[in-house]
N, C-alpha and C. Protein backbone atom coordinates (compact mmCIF):
# COMPACT_ATOMS: atom_id res chain seq x y z
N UNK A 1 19.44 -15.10 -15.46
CA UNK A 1 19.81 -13.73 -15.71
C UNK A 1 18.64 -12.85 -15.28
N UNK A 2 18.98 -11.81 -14.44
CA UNK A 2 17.65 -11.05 -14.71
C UNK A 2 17.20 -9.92 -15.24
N UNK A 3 16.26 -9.43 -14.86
CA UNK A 3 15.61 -8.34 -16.22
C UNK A 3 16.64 -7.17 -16.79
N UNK A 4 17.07 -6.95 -15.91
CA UNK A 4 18.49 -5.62 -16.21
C UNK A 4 19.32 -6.14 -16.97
N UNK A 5 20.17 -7.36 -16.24
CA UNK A 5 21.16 -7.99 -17.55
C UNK A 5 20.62 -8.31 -18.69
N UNK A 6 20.01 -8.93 -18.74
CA UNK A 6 18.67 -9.03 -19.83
C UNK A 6 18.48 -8.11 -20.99
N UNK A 7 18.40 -6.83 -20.03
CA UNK A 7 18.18 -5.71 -21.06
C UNK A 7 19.40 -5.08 -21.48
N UNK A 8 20.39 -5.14 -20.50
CA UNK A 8 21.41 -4.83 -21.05
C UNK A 8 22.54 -5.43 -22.40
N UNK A 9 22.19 -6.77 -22.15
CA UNK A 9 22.67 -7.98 -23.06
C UNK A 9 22.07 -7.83 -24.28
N UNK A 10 20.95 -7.19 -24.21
CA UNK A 10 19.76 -7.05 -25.42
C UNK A 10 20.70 -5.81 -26.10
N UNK A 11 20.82 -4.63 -25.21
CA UNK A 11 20.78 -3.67 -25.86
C UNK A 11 22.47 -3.73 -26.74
N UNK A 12 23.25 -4.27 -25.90
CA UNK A 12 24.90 -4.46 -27.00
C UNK A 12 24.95 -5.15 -27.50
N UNK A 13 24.00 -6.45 -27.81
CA UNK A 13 23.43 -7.40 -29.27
C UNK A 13 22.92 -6.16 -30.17
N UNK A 14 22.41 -5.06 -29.94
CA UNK A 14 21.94 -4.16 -31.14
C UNK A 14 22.61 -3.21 -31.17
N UNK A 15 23.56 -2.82 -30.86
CA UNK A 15 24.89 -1.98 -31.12
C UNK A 15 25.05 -2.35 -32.72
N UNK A 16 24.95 -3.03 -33.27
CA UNK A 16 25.17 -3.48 -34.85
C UNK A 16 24.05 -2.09 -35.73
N UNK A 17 23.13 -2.21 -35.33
CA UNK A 17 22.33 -1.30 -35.94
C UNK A 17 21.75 -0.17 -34.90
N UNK A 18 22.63 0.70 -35.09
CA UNK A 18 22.50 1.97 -34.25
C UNK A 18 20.34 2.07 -34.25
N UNK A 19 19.92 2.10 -35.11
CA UNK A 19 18.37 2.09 -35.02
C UNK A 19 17.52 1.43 -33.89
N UNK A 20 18.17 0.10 -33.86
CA UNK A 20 17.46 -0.67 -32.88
C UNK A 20 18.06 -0.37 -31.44
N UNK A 21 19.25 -0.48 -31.21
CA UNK A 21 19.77 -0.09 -30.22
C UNK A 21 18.89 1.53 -28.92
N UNK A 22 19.14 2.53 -30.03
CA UNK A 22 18.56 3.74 -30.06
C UNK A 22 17.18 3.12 -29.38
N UNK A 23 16.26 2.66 -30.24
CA UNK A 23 14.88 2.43 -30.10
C UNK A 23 14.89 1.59 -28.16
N UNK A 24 15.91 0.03 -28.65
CA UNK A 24 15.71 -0.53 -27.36
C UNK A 24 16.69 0.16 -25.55
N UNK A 25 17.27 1.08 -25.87
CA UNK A 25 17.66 2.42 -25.30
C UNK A 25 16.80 3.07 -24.49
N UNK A 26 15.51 3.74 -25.43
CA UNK A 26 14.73 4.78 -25.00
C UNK A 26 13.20 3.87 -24.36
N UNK A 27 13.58 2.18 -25.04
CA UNK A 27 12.15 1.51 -23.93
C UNK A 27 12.48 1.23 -22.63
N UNK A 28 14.24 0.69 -22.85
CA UNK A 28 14.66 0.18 -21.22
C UNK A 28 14.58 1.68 -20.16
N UNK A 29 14.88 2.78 -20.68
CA UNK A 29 14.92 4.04 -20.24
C UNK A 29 13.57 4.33 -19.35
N UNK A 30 12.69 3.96 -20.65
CA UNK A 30 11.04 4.74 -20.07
C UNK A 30 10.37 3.06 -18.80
N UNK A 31 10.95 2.24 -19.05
CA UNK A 31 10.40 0.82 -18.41
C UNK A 31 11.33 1.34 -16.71
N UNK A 32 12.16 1.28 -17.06
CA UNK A 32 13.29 1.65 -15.73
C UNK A 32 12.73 3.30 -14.91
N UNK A 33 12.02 4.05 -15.70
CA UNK A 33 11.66 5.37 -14.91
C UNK A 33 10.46 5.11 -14.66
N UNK A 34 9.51 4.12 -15.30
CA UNK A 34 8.28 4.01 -14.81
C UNK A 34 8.24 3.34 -13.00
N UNK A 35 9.58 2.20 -13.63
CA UNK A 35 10.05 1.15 -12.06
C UNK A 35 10.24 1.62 -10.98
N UNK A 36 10.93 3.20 -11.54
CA UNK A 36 11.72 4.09 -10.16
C UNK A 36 10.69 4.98 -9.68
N UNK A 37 10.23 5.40 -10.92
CA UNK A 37 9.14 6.10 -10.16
C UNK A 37 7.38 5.90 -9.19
N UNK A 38 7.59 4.19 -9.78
CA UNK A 38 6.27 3.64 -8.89
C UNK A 38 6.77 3.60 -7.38
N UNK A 39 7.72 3.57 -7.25
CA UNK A 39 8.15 3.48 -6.09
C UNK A 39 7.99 3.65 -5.12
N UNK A 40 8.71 5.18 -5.06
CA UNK A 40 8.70 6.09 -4.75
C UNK A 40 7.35 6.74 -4.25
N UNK A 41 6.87 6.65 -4.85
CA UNK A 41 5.04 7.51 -5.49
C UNK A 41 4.15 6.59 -3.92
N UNK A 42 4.43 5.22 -4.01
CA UNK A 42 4.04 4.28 -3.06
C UNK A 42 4.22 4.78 -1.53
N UNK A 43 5.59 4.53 -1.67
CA UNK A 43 6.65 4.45 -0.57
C UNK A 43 6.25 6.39 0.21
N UNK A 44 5.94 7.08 -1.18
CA UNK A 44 5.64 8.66 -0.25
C UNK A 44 4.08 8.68 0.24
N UNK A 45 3.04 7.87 -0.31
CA UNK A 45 1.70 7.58 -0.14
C UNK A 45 1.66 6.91 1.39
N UNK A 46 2.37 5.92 1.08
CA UNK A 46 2.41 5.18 2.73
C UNK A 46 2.89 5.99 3.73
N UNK A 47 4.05 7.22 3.41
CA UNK A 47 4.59 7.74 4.70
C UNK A 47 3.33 8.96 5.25
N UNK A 48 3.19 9.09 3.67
CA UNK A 48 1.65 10.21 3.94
C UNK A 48 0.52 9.31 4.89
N UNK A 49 0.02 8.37 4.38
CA UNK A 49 -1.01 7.72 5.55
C UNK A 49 -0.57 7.53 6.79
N UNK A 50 0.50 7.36 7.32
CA UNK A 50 1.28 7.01 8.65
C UNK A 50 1.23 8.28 9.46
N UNK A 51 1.31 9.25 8.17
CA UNK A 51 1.38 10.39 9.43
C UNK A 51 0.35 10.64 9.76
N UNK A 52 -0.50 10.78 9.18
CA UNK A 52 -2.12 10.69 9.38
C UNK A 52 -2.73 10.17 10.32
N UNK A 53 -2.51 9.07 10.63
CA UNK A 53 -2.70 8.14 11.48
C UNK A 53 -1.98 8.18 12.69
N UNK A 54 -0.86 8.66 12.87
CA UNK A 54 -0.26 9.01 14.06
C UNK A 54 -0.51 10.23 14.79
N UNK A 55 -0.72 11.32 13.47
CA UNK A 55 -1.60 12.58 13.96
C UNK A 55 -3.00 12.07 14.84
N UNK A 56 -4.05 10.96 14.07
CA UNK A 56 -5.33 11.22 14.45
C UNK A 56 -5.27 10.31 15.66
N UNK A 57 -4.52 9.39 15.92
CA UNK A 57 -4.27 8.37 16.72
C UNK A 57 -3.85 9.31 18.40
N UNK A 58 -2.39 9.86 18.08
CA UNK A 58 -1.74 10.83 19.08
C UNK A 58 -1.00 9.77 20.06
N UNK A 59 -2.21 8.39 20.90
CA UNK A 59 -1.15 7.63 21.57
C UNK A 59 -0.30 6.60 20.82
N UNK A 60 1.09 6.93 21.10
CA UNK A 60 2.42 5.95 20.14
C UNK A 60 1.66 4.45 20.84
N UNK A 61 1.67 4.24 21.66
CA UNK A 61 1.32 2.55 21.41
C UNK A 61 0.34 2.40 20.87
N UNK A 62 -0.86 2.81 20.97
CA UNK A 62 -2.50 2.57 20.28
C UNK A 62 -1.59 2.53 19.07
N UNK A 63 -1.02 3.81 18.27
CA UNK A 63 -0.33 4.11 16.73
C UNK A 63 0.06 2.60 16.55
N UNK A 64 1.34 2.45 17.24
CA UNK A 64 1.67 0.92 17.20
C UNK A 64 1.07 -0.18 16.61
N UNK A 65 0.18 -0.65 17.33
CA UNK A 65 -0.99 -1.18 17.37
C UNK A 65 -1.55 -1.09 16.32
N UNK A 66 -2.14 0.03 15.88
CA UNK A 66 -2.77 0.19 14.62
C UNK A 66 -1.93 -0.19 13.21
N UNK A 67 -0.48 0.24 13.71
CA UNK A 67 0.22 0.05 12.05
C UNK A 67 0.15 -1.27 12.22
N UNK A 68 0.74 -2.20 13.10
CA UNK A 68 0.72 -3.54 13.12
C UNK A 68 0.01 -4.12 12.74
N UNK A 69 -1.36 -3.89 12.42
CA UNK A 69 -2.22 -4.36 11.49
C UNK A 69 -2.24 -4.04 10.59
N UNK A 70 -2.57 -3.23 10.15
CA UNK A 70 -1.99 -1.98 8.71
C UNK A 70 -0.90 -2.23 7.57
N UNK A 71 -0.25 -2.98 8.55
CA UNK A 71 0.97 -3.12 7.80
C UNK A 71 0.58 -4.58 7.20
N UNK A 72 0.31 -5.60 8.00
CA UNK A 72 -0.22 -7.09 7.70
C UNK A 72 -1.29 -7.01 6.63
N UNK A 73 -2.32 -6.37 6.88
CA UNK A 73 -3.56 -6.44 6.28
C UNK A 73 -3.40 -6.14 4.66
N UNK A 74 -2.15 -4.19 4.53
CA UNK A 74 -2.28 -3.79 3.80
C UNK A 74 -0.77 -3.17 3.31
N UNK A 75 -0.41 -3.40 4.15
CA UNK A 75 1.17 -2.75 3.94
C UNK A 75 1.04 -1.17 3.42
N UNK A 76 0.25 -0.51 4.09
CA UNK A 76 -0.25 0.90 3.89
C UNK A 76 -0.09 1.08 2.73
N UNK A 77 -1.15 0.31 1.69
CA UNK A 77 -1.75 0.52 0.22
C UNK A 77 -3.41 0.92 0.42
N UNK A 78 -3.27 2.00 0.00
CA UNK A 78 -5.01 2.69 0.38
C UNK A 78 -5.78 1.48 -0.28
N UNK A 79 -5.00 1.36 -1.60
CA UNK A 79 -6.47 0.67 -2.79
C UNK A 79 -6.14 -0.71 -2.63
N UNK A 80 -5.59 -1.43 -1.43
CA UNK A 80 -5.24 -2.82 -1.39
C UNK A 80 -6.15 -3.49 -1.45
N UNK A 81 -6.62 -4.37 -2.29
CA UNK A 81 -8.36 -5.21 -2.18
C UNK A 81 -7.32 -6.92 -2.34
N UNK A 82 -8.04 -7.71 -1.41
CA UNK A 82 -7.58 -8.72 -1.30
C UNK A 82 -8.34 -9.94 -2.28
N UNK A 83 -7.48 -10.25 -3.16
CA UNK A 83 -8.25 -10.81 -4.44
C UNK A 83 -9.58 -12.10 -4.39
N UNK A 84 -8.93 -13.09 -2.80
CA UNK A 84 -9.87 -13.58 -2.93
C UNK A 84 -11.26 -13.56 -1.70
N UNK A 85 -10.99 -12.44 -1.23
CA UNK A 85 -12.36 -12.10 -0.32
C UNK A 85 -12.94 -10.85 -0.86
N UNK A 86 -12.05 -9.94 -1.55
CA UNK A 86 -12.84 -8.39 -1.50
C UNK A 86 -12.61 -7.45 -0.58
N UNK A 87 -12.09 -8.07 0.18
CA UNK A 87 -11.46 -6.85 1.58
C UNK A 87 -10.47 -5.78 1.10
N UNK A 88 -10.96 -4.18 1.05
CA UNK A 88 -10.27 -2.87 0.57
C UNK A 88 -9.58 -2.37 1.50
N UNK A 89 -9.17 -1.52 1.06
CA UNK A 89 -8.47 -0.49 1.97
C UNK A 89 -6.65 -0.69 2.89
N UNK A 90 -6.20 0.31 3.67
CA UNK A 90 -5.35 0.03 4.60
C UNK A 90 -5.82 -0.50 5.61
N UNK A 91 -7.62 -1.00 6.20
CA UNK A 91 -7.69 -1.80 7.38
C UNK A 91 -8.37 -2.96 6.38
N UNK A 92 -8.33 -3.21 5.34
CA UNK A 92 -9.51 -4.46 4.95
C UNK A 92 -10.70 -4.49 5.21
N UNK A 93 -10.82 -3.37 4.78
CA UNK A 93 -13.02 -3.57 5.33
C UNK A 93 -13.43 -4.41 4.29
N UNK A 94 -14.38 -5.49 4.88
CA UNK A 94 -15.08 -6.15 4.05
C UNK A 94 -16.57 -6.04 4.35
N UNK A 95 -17.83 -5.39 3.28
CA UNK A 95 -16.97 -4.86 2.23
C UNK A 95 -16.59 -3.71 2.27
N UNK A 96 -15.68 -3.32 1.20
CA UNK A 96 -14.98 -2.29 0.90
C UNK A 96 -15.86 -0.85 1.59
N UNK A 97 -16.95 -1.20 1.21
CA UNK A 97 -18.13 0.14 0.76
C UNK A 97 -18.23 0.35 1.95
N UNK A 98 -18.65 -0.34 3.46
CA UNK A 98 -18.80 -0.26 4.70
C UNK A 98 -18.28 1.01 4.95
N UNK A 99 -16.74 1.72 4.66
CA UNK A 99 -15.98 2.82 4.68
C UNK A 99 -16.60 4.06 4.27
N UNK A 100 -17.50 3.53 3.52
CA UNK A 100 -18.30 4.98 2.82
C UNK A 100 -19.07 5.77 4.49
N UNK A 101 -19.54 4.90 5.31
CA UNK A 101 -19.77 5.71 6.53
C UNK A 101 -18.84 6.65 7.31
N UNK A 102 -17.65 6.66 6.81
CA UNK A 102 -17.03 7.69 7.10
C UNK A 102 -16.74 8.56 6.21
N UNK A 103 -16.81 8.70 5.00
CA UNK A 103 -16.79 9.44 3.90
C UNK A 103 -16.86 8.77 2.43
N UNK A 104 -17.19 9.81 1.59
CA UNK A 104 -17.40 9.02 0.09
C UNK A 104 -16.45 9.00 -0.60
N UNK A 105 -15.12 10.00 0.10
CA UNK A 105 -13.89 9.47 -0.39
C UNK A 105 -13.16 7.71 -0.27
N UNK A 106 -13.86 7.18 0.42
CA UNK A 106 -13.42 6.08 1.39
C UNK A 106 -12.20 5.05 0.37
N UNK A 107 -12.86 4.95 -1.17
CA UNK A 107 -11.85 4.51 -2.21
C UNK A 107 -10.32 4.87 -2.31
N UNK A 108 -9.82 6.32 -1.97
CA UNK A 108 -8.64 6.64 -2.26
C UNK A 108 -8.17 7.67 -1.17
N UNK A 109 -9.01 7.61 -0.30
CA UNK A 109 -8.64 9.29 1.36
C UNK A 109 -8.04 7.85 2.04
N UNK A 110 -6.62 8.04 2.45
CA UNK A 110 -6.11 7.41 4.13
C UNK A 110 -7.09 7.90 5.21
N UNK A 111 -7.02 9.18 4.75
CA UNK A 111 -7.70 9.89 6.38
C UNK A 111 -9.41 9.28 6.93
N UNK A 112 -9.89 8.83 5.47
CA UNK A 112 -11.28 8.51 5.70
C UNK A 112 -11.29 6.61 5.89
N UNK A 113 -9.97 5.94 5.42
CA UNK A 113 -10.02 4.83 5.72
C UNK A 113 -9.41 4.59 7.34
N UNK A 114 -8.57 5.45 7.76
CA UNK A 114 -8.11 5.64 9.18
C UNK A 114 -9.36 5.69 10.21
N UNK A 115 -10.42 6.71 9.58
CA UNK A 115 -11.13 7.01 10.81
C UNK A 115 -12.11 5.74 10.84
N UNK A 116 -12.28 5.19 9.58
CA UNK A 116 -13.19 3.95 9.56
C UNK A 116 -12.60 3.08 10.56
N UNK A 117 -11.20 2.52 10.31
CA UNK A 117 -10.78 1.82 11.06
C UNK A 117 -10.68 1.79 12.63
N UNK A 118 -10.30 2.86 13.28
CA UNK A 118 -10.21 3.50 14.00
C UNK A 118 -11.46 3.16 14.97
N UNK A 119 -13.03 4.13 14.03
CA UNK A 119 -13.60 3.22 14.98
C UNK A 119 -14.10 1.66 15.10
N UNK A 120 -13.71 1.13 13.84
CA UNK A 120 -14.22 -0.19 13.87
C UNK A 120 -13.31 -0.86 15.20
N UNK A 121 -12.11 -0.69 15.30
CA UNK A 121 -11.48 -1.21 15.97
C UNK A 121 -11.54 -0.89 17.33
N UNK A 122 -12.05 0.36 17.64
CA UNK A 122 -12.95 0.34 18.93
C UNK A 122 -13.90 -0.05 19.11
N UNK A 123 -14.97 0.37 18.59
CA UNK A 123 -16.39 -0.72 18.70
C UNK A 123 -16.26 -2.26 18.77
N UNK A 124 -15.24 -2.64 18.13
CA UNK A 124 -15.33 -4.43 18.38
C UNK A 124 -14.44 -4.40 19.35
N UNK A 125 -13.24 -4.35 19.41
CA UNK A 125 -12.19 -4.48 20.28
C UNK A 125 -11.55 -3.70 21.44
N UNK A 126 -12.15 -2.51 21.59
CA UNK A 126 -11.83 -1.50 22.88
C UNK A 126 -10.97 -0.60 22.38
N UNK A 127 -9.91 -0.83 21.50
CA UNK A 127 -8.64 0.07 21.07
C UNK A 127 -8.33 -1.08 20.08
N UNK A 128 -7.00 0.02 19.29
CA UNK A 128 -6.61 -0.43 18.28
C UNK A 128 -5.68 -1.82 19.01
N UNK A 129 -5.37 -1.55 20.24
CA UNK A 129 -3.92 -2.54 20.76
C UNK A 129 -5.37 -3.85 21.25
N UNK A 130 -6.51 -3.92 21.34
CA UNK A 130 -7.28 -4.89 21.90
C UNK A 130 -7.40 -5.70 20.54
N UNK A 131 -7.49 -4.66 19.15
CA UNK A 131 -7.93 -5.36 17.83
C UNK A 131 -5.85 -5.64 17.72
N UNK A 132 -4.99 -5.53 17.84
CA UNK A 132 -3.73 -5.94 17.39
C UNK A 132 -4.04 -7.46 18.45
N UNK A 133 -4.27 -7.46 19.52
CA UNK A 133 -4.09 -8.96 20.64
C UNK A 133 -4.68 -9.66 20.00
N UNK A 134 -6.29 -9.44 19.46
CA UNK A 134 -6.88 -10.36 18.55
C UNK A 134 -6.25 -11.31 17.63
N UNK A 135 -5.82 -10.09 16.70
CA UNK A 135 -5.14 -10.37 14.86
C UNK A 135 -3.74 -11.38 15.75
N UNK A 136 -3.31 -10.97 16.72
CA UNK A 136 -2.06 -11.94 16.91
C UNK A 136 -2.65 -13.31 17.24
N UNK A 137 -3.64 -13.09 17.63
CA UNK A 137 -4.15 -14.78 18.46
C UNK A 137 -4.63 -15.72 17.34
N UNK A 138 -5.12 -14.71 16.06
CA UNK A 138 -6.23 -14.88 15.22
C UNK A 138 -5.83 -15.11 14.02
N UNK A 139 -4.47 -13.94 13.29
CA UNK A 139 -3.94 -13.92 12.37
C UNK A 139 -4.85 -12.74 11.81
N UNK A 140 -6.01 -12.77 11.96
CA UNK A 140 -6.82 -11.81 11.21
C UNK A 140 -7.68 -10.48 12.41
N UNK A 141 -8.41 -10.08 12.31
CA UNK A 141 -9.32 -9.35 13.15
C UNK A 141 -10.58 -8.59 12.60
């Protein structure tokens, strides 16, 4: 069964005592708007970094290129830290802090983890599409 039926099954087992019902009502309520609203909140964060990045980027394939990693590394989660290396951010800088050379926002700004990336991925790799040929050959970059 899962969590919804669950809760729903819960909540017309307490139909007997309007109290509990009421009570387990207003948790499935606030548990279910917290669910809908992480979402969302994510899902508008990521479209916000994308544009960002397509703004600072400008060429659609380099862009390409860049989400294609972006997306692997981090699935455009600013605060993504990879549990067992330490690698932050939407490009995985390891470490994290390295990003601070582009700003001291570097913890929670797309725009300041973009430009990190951006040039890291020129300085090692020529362009973002030289660091995507890598990560495909490599898995990583």
């Amino acid at each position: 069964m899962n969590e919804v039926s669950a809760v729903s099954v819960s909540l017309i087992r307490r139909l007997a005592s309007p109290r509990k019902a009421l009570a387990g009502a207003a948790v499935a309520v606030a548990a279910c708007g917290t669910l809908f609203a992480a979402a969302p909140a994510q899902a508008a964060s990521a479209a916000s970094a994308q544009a960002i990045a397509q703004k600072m980027i400008g060429n659609s394939a380099q862009y390409r290129c860049f989400s294609n990693i972006v997306q692997r590394e981090s699935g455009w989660n600013v605060t993504a830290t990879n549990a067992s290396s330490g690698a932050y951010g939407l490009v995985q800088a390891l470490p994290g802090s390295k990003m601070a050379s582009a700003g001291a926002d570097w913890k929670t700004n797309p725009a300041t983890q973009i430009k990190w990336g951006l040039n890291y991925m020129k300085s090692r790799y020529g362009s973002p599409c030289g660091a995507w040929s890598f990560w495909q050959a490599n898995g990583w970059y």
